[in-house]
C-alpha atoms as a PDB file:
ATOM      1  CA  UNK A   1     147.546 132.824 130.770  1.00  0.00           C
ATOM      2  CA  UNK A   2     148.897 135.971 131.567  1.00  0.00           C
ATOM      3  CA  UNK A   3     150.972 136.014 128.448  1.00  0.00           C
ATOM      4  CA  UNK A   4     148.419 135.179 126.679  1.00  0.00           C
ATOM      5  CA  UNK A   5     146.800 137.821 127.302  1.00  0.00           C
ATOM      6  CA  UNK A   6     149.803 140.006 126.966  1.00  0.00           C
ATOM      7  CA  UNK A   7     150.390 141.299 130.740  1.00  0.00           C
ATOM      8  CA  UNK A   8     153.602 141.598 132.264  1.00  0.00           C
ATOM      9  CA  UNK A   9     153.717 140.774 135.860  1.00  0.00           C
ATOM     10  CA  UNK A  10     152.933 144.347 137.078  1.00  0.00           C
ATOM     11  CA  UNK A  11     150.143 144.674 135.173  1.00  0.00           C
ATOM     12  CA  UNK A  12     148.492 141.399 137.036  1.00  0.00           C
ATOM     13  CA  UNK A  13     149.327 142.146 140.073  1.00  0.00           C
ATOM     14  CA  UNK A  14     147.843 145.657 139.618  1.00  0.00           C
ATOM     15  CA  UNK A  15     144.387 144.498 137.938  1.00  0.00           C
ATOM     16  CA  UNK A  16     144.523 141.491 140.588  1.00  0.00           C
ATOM     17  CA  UNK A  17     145.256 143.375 143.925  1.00  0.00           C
ATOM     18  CA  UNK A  18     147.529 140.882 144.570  1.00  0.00           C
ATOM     19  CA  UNK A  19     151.544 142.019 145.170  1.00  0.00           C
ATOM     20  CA  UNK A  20     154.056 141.243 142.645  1.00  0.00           C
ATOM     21  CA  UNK A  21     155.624 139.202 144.660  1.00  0.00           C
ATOM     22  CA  UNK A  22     153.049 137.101 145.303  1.00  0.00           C
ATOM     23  CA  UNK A  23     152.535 136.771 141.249  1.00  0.00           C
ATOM     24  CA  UNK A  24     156.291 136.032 141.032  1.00  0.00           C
ATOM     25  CA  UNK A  25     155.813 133.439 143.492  1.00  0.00           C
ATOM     26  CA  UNK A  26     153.195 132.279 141.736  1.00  0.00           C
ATOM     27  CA  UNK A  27     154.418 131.663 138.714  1.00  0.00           C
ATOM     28  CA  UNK A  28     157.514 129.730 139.987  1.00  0.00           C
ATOM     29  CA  UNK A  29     155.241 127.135 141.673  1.00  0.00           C
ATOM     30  CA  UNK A  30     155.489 127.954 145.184  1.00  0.00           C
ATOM     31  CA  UNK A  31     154.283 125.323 147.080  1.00  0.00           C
ATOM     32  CA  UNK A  32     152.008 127.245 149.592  1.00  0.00           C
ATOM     33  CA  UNK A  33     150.309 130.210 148.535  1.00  0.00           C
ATOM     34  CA  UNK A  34     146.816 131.844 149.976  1.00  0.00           C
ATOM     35  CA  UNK A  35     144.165 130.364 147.751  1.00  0.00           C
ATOM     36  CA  UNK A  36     141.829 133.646 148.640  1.00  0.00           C
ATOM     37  CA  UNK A  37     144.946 135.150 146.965  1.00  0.00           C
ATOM     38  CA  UNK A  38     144.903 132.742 144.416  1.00  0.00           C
ATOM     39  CA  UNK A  39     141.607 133.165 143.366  1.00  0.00           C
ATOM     40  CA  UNK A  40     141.895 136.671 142.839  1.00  0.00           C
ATOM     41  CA  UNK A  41     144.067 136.167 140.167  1.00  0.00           C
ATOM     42  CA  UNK A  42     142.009 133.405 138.794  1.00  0.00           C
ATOM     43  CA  UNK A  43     138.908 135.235 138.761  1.00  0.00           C
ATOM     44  CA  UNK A  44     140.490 137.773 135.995  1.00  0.00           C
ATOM     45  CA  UNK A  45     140.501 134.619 133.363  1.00  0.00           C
ATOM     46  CA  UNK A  46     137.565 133.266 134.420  1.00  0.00           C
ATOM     47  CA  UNK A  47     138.347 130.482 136.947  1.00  0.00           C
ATOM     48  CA  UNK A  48     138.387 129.675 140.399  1.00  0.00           C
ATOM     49  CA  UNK A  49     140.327 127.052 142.647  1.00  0.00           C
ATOM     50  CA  UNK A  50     139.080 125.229 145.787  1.00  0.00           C
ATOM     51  CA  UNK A  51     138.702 122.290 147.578  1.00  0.00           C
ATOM     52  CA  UNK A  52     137.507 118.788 145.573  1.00  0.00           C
ATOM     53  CA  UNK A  53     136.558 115.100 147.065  1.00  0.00           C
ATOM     54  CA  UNK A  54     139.281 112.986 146.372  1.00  0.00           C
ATOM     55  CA  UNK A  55     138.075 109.590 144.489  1.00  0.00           C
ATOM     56  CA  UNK A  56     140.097 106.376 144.668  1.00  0.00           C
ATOM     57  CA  UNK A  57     140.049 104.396 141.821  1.00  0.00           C
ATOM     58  CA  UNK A  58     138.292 101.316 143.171  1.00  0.00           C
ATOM     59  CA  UNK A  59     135.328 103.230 144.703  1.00  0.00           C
ATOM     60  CA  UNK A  60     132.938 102.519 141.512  1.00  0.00           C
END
């Protein structure tokens, strides 16, 4: 999304508050991040993350 919108990584992390290294992290999928963090970023496009119920498939 940020390309999309044409921002380079310092840009983001500027208009986020978040560090750039936390966007470059980011952005190469690290595997634990600070969702308050997180959802700074998100919150520029529109979205948030948190927690969801998990549903099996057999519970109908």
């Amino acid at each position: 999304m940020r390309k999309q919108y044409n921002l380079t990584q310092i840009d983001l992390s500027e208009k986020s508050g978040v560090g750039l290294r936390f966007i470059r992290e980011l952005e190469q999928g690290k595997q634990t991040l600070r969702l308050d963090k997180v959802n700074q970023v998100l919150s520029l496009f529109g979205y948030e993350a948190g927690a969801v119920p998990i549903t099996k498939s057999d519970d109908v």
